[in-house]
C-alpha atoms as a PDB file:
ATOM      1  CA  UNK A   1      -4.848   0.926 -26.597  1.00  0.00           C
ATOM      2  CA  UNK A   2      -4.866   2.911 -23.475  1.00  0.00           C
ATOM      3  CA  UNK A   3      -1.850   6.101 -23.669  1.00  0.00           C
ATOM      4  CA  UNK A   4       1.496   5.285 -21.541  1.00  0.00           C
ATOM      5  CA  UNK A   5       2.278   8.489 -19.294  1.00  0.00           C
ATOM      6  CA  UNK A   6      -0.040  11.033 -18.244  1.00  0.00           C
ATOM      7  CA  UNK A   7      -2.234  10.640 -15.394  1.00  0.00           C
ATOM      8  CA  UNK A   8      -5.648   9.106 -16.996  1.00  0.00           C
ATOM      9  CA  UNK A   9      -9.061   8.052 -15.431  1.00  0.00           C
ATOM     10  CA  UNK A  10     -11.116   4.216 -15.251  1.00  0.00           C
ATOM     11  CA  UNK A  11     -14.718   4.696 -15.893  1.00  0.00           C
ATOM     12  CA  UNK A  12     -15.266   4.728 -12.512  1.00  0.00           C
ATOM     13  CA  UNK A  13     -13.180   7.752 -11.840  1.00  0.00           C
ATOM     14  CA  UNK A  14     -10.089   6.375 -10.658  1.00  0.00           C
ATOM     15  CA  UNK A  15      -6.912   8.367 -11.434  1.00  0.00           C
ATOM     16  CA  UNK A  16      -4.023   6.349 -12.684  1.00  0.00           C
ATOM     17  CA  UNK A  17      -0.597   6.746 -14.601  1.00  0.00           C
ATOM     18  CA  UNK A  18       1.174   3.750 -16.562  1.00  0.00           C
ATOM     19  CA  UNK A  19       4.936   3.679 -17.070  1.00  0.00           C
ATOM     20  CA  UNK A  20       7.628   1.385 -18.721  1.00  0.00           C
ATOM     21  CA  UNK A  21       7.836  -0.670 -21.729  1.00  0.00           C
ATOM     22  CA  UNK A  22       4.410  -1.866 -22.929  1.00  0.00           C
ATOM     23  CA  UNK A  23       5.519  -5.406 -23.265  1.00  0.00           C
ATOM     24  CA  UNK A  24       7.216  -5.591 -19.770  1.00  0.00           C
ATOM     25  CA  UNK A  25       5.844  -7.359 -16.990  1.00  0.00           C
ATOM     26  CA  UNK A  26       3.145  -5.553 -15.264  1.00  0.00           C
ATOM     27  CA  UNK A  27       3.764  -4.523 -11.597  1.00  0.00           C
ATOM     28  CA  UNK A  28       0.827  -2.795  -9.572  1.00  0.00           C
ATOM     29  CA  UNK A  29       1.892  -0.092  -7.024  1.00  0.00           C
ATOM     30  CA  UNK A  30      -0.818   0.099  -4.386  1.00  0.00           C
ATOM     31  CA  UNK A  31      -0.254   2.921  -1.640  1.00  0.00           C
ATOM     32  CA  UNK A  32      -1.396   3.606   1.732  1.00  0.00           C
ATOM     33  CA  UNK A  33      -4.019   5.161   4.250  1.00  0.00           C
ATOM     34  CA  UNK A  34      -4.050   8.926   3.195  1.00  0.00           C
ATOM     35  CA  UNK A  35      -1.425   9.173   0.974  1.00  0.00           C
ATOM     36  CA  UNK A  36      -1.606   9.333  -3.275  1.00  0.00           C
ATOM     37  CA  UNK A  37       0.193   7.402  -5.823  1.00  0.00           C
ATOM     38  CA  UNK A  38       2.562   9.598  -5.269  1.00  0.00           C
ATOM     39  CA  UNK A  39       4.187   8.183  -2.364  1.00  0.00           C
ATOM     40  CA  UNK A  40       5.708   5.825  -5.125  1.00  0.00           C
ATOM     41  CA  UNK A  41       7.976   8.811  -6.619  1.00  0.00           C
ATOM     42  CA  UNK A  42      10.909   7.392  -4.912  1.00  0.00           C
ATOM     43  CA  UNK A  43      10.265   3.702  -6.045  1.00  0.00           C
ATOM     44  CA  UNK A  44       8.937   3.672  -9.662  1.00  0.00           C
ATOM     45  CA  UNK A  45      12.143   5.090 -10.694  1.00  0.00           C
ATOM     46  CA  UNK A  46      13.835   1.833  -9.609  1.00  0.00           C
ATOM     47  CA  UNK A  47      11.624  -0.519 -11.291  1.00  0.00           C
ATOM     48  CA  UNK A  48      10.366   1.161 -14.762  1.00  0.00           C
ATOM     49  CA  UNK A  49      13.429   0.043 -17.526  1.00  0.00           C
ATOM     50  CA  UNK A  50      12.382  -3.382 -16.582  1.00  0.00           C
ATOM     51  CA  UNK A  51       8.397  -3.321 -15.485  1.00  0.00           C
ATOM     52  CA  UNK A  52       5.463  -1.903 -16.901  1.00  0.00           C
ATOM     53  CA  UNK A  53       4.368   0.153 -13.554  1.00  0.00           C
ATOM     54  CA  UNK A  54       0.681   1.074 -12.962  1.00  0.00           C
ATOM     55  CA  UNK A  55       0.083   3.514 -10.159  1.00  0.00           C
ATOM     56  CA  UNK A  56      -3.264   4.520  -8.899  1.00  0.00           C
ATOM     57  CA  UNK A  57      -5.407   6.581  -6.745  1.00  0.00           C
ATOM     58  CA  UNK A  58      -7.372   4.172  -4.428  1.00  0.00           C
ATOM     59  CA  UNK A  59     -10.784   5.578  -3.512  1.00  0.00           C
ATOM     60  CA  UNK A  60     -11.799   8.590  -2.049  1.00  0.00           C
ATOM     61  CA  UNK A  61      -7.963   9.631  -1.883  1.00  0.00           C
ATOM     62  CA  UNK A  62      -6.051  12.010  -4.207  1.00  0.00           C
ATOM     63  CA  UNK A  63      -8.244  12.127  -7.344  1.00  0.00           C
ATOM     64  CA  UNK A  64     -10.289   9.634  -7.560  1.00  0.00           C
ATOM     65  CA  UNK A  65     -14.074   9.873  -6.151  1.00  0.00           C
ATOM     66  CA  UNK A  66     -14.972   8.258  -3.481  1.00  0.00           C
ATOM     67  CA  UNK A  67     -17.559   5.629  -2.477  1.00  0.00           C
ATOM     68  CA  UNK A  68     -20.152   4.775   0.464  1.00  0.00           C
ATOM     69  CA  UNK A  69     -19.556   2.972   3.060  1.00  0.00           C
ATOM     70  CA  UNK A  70     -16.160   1.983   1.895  1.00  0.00           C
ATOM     71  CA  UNK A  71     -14.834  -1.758   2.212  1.00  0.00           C
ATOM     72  CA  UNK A  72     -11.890  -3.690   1.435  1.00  0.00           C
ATOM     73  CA  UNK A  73     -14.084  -5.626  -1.054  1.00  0.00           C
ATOM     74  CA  UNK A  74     -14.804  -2.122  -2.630  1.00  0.00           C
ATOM     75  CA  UNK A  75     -10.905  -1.606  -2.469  1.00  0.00           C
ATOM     76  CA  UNK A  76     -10.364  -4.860  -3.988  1.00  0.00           C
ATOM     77  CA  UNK A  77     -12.941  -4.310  -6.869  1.00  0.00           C
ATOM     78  CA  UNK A  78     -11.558  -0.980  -7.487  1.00  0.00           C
ATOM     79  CA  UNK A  79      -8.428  -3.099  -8.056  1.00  0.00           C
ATOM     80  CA  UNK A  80      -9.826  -5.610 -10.617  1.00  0.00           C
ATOM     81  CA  UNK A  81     -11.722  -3.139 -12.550  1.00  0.00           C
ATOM     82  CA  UNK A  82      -8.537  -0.960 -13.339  1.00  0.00           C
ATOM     83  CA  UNK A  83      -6.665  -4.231 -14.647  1.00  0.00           C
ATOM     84  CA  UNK A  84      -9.526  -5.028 -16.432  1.00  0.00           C
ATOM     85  CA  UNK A  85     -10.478  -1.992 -18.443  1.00  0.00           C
ATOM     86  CA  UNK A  86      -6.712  -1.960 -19.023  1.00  0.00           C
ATOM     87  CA  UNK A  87      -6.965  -5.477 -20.494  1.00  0.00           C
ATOM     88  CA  UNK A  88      -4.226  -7.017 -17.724  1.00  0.00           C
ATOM     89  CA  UNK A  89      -5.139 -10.286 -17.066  1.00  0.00           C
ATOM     90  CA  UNK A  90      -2.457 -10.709 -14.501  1.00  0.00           C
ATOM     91  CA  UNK A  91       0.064  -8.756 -12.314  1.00  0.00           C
ATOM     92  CA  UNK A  92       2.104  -8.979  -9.576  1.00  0.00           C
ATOM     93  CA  UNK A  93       0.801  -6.359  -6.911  1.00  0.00           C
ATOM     94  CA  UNK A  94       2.808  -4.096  -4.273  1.00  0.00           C
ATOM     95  CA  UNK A  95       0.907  -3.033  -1.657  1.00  0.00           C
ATOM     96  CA  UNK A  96       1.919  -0.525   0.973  1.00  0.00           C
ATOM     97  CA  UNK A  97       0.245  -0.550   4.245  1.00  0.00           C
ATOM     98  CA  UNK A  98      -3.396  -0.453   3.644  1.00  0.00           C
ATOM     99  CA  UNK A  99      -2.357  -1.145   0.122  1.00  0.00           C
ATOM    100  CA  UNK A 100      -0.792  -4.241   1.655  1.00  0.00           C
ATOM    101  CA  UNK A 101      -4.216  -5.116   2.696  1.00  0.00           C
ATOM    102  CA  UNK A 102      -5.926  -4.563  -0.351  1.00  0.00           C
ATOM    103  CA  UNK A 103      -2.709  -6.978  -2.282  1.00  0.00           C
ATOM    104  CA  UNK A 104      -3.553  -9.360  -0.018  1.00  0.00           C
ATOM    105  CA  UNK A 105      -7.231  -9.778  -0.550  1.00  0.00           C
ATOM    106  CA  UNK A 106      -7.151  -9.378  -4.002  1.00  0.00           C
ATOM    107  CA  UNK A 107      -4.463 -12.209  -4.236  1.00  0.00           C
ATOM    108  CA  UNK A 108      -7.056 -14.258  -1.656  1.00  0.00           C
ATOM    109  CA  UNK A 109     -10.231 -13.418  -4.003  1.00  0.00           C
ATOM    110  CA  UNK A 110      -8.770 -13.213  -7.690  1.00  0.00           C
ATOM    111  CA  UNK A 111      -5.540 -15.561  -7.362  1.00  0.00           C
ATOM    112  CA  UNK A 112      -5.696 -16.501 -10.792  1.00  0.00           C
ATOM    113  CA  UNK A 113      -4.561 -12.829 -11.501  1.00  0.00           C
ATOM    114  CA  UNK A 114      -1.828 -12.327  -8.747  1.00  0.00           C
ATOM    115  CA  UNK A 115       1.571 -13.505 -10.279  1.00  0.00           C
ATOM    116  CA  UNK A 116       3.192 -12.089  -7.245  1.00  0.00           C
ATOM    117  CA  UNK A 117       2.994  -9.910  -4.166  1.00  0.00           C
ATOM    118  CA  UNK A 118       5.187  -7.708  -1.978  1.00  0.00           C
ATOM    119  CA  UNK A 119       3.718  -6.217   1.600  1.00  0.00           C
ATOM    120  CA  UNK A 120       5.477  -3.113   3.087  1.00  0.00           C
ATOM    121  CA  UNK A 121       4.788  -2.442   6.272  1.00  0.00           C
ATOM    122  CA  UNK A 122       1.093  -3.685   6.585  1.00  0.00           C
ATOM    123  CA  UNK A 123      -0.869  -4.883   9.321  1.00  0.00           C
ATOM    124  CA  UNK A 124      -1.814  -8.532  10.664  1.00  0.00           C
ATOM    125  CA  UNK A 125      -3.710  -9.143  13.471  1.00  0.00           C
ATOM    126  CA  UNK A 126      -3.314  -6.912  16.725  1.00  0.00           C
ATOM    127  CA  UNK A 127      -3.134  -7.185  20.314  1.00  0.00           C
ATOM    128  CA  UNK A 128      -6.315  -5.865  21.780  1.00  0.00           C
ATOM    129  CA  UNK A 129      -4.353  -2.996  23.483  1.00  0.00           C
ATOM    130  CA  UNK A 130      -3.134  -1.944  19.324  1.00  0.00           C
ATOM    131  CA  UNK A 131      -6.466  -2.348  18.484  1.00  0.00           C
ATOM    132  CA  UNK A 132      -8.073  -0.372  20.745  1.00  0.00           C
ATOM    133  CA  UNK A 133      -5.152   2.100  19.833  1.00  0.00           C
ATOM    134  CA  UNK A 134      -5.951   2.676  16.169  1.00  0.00           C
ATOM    135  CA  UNK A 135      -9.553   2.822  16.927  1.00  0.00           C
ATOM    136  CA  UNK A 136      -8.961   5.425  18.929  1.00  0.00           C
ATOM    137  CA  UNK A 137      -7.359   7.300  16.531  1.00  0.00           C
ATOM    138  CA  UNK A 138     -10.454   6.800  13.865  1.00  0.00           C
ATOM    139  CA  UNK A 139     -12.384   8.333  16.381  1.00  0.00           C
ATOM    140  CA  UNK A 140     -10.430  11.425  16.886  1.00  0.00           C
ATOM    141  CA  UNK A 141     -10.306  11.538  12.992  1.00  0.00           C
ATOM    142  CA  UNK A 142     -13.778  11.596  13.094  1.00  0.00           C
ATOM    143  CA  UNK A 143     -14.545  14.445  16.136  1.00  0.00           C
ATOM    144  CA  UNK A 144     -11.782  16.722  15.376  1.00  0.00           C
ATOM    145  CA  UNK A 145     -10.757  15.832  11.416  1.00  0.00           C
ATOM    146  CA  UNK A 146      -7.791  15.087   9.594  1.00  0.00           C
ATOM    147  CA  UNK A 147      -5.515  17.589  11.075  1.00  0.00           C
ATOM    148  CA  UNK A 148      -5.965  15.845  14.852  1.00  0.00           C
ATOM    149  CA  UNK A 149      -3.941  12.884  13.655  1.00  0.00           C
ATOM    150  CA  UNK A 150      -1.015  13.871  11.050  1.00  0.00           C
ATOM    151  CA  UNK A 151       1.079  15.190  13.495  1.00  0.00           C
ATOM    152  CA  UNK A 152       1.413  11.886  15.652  1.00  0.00           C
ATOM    153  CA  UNK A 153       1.191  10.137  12.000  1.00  0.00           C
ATOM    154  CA  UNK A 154       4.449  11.732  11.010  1.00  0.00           C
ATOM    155  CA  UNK A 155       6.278  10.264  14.029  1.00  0.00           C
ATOM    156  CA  UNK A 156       5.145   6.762  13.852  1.00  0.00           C
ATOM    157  CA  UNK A 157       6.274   7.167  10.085  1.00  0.00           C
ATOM    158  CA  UNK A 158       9.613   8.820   9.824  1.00  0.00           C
ATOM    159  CA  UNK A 159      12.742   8.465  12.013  1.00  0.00           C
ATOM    160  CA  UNK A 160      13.185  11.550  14.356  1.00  0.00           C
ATOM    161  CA  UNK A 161      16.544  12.173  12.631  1.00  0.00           C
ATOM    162  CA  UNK A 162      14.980  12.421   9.372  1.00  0.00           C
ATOM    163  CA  UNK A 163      11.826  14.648  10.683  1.00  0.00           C
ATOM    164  CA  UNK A 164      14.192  17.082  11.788  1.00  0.00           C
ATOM    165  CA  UNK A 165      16.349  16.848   8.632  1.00  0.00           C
ATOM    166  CA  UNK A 166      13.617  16.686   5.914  1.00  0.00           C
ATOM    167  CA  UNK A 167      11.123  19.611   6.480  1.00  0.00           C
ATOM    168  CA  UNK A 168      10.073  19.542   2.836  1.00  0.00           C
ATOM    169  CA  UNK A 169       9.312  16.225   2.913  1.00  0.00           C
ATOM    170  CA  UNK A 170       7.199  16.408   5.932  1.00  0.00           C
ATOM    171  CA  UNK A 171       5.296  19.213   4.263  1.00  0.00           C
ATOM    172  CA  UNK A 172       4.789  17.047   1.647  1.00  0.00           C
ATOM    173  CA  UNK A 173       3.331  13.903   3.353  1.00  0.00           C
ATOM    174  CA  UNK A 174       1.461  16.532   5.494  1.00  0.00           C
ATOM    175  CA  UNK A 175      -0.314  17.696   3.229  1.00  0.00           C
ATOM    176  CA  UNK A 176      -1.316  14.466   1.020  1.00  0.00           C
ATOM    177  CA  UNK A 177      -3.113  13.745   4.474  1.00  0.00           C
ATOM    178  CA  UNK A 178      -4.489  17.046   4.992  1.00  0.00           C
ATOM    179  CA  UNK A 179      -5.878  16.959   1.267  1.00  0.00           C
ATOM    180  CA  UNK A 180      -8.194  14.076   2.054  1.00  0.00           C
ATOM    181  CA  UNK A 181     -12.061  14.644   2.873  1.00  0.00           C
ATOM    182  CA  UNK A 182     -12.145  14.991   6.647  1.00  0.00           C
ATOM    183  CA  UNK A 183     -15.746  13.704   6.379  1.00  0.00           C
ATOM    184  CA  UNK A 184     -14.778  10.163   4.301  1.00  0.00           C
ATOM    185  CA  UNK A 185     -11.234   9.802   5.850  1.00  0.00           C
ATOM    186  CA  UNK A 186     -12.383   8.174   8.852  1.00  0.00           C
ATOM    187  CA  UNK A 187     -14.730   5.504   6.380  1.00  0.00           C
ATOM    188  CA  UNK A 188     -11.290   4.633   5.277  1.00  0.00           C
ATOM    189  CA  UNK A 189      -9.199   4.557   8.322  1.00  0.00           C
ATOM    190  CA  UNK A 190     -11.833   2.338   9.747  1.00  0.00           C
ATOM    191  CA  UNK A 191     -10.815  -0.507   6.953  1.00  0.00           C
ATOM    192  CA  UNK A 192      -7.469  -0.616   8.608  1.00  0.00           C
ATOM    193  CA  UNK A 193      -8.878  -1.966  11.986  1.00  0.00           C
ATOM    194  CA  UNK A 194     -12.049  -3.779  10.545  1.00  0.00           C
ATOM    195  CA  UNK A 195     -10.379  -5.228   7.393  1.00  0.00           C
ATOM    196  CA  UNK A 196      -7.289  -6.768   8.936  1.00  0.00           C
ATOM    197  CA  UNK A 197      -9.702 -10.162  10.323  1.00  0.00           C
ATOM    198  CA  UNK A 198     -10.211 -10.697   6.330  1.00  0.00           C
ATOM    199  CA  UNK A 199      -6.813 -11.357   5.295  1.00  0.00           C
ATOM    200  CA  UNK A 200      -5.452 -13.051   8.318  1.00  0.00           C
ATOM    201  CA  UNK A 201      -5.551 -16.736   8.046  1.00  0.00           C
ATOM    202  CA  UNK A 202      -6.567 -17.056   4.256  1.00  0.00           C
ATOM    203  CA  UNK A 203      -8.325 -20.563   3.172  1.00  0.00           C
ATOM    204  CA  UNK A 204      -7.085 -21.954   1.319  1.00  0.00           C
ATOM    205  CA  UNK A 205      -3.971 -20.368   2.004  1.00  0.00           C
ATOM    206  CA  UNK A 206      -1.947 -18.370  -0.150  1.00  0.00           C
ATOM    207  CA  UNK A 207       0.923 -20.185  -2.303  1.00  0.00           C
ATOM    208  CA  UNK A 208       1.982 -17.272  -4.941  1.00  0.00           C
ATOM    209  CA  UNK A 209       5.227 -15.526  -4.719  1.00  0.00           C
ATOM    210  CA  UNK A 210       5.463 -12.846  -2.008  1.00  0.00           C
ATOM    211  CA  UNK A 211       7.936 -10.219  -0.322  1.00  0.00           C
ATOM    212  CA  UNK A 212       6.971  -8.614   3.360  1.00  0.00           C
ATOM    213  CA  UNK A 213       9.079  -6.487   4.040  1.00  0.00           C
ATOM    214  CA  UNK A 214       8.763  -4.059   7.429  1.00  0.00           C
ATOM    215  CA  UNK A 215      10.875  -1.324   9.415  1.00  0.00           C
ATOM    216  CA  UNK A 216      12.331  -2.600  13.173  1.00  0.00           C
ATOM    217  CA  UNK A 217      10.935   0.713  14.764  1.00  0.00           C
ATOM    218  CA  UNK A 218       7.704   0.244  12.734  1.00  0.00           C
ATOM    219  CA  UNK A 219       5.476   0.279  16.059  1.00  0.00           C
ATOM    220  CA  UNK A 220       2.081  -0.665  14.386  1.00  0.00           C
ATOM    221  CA  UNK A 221       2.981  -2.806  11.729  1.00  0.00           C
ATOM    222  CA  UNK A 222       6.569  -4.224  13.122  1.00  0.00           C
ATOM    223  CA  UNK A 223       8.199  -7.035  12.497  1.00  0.00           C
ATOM    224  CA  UNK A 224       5.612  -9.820  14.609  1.00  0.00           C
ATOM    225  CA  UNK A 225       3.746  -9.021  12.108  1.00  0.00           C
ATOM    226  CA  UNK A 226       5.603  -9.187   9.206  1.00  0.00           C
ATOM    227  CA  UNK A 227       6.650 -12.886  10.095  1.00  0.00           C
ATOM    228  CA  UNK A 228       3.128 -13.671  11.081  1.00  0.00           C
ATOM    229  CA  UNK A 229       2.086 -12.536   7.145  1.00  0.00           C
ATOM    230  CA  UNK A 230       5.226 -14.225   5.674  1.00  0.00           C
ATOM    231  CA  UNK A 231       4.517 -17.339   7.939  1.00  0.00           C
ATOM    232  CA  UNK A 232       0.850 -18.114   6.347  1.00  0.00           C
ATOM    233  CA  UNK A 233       2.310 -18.096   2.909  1.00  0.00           C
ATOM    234  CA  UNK A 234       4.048 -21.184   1.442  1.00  0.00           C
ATOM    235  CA  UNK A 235       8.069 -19.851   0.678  1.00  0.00           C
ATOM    236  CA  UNK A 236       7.484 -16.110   1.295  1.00  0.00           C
ATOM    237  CA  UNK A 237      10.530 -14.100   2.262  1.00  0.00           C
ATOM    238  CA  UNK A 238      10.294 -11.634   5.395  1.00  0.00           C
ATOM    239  CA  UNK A 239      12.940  -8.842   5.501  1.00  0.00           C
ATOM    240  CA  UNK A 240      13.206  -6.371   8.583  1.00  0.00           C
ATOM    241  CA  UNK A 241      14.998  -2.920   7.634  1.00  0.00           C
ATOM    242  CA  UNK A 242      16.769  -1.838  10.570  1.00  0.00           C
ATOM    243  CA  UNK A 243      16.707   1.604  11.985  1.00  0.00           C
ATOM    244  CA  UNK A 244      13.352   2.693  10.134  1.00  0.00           C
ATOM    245  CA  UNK A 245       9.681   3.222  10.611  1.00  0.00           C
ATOM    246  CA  UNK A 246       6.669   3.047   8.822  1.00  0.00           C
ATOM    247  CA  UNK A 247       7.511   5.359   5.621  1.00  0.00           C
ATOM    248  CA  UNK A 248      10.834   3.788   4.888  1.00  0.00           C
ATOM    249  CA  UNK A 249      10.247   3.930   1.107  1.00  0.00           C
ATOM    250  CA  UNK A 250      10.158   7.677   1.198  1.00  0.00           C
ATOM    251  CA  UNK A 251      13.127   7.724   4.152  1.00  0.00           C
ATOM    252  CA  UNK A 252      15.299   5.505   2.744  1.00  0.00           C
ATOM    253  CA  UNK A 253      14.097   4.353  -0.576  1.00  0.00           C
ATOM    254  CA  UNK A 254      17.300   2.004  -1.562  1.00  0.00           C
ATOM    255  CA  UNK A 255      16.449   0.121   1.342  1.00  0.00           C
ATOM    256  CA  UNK A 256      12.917  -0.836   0.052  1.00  0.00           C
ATOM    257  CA  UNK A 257      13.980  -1.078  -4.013  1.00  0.00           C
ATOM    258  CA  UNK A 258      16.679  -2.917  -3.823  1.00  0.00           C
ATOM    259  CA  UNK A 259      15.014  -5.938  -2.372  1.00  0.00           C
ATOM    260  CA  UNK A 260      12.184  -4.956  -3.704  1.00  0.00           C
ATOM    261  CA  UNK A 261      14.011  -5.039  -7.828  1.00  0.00           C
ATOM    262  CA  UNK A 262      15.949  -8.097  -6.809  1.00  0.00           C
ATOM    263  CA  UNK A 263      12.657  -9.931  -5.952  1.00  0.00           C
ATOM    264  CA  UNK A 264      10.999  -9.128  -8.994  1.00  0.00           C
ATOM    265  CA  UNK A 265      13.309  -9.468 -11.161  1.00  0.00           C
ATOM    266  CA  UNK A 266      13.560 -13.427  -9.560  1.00  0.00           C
ATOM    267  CA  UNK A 267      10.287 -14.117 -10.708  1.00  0.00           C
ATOM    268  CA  UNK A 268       9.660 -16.330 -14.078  1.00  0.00           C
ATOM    269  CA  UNK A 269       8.429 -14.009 -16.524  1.00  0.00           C
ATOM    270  CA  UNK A 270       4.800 -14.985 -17.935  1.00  0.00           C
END
C-alpha cells in the first residue's frame, strides 16, 4: 500500500503527494506550463474531506526528471504510469492549462480510465496571429532563457489589481518558473503550440463528464475557446469567471472550487 501524505516518487522519478480518505473517489490534479503541484495549494484544501487528491510533478518541472524530446504522449504516459503503480484503475482528472491538455488526451487515449474531467483555462485551437504569438515566445525562451518570459507571463496571468496587491505571491509564481531548466523549458513550452492539433476535434468524440471553466480577461486561452472545448463534448458545462485571467485559481480560488466541488461532487460515485 503506497503511504498517504508526504511527497513520494513513481519509478520513473515523478514526485507526487496523495491526500484524503483512502476509500474516497480519486481526483487527479494536473498543473500547468512551469509551475509545480503546488499551484494546487489553494484548491486541494477544498476538495480533500470528500476526494482522495493525487498531485504530481509533470516532467522535467519541479522534481521530477525530465525526458527527451518531450511530447504530450510522454505527458500522457507519465499520467497512466502514476495511476498505475498506484493501482487506480480510474479517476476523474483536473487539468490546468497545459495540464488541461494532457486531461484531455489522456481521456481521448485511455477513456476507459477517465470518470471525469475539468479544463481550466487551456488552449484549443488558435488564430494564426496567437499562434505565431506563443511561438514567439518559445523562441525567446529558448535565446534568452526562462527569465525573458516570466515577467510578461505574470501579466497575462494575474489581474493588475492583484499584481500590485500580492507581491508575495508574485515572488512565488516567479520563481516556480525561474526554477525550471532554461535548457528543457522551451521542449515543454513547445507542447503548448504543437500539442493543441491533438486534442482538438477528438474521434470518436469525447462523451465523459467534463467542466471548462476559463477567466473573461484570459487573453490566450479565453472564453472562444472554452466553448469551442465544451462544444466537442456531449453535455459538458462551460463557465466564464468574470474579471480574471489566466491564474484565477491562485487569484481567486473560491471562484474556481466552488464550481469546481459542486461538479464533482454531482458525479455518480463508482
Amino acid at each position: 500500500m503506497v503511504p498517504v501524505g508526504a511527497m513520494m516518487r513513481s519509478p520513473d522519478g515523478t514526485a507526487f503527494d496523495i491526500h484524503g480518505p483512502l476509500d474516497a473517489p480519486v481526483v487527479v490534479l494536473i498543473h500547468g506550463l512551469g509551475l509545480t503541484r503546488a499551484v494546487w495549494q489553494l484548491t486541494q484544501p477544498a476538495l480533500v474531506a470528500r476526494y482522495r487528491i493525487v498531485t504530481y510533478d509533470l516532467l522535467g518541472h519541479g522534481q521530477t526528471p525530465t525526458v527527451p524530446g518531450p511530447t504530450l504522449a510522454h505527458l500522457t504516459r507519465q499520467l497512466v504510469d502514476l495511476l498505475e503503480y498506484l493501482r487506480l484503475p480510474r479517476a476523474t482528472v483536473v487539468g490546468f492549462s497545459l495540464g488541461g491538455m494532457i486531461a484531455r488526451h489522456f481521456a481521448q487515449t485511455h477513456p476507459d480510465r477517465a470518470t471525469a474531467m475539468a479544463v481550466l483555462h487551456s488552449p484549443h485551437r488558435r488564430s494564426a496571429e496567437a499562434q505565431a504569438a506563443i511561438a514567439a515566445r518559445v523562441v525567446q525562451a529558448r535565446s534568452e532563457g526562462t527569465a525573458a518570459t516570466v515577467e510578461a507571463a505574470l501579466v497575462r496571468w494575474f489581474t493588475d489589481d492583484f499584481r500590485a496587491a500580492n507581491p508575495a505571491m508574485m515572488d512565488l509564481v516567479r520563481s516556480w518558473v525561474l526554477g525550471n531548466n532554461p535548457v528543457t523549458y522551451p521542449d515543454y513550452y513547445a507542447i503548448l503550440v504543437d500539442g493543441v492539433a491533438e486534442v482538438v476535434a477528438p474521434k470518436p468524440p469525447l462523451t465523459l463528464p467534463t467542466l471548462v471553466i476559463t477567466g473573461d480577461q484570459d487573453y490566450g486561452n479565453g472564453p472562444e475557446m472554452s466553448h469551442a472545448i465544451a462544444a466537442e463534448i456531449a453535455g459538458a458545462q462551460a463557465l466564464i469567471l468574470p474579471g480574471l485571467r489566466h491564474m484565477a485559481l491562485l487569484e481567486a480560488p473560491a471562484a474556481i472550487n466552488t464550481p469546481l466541488r459542486a461538479f464533482l461532487d454531482a458525479l455518480p460515485r463508482i
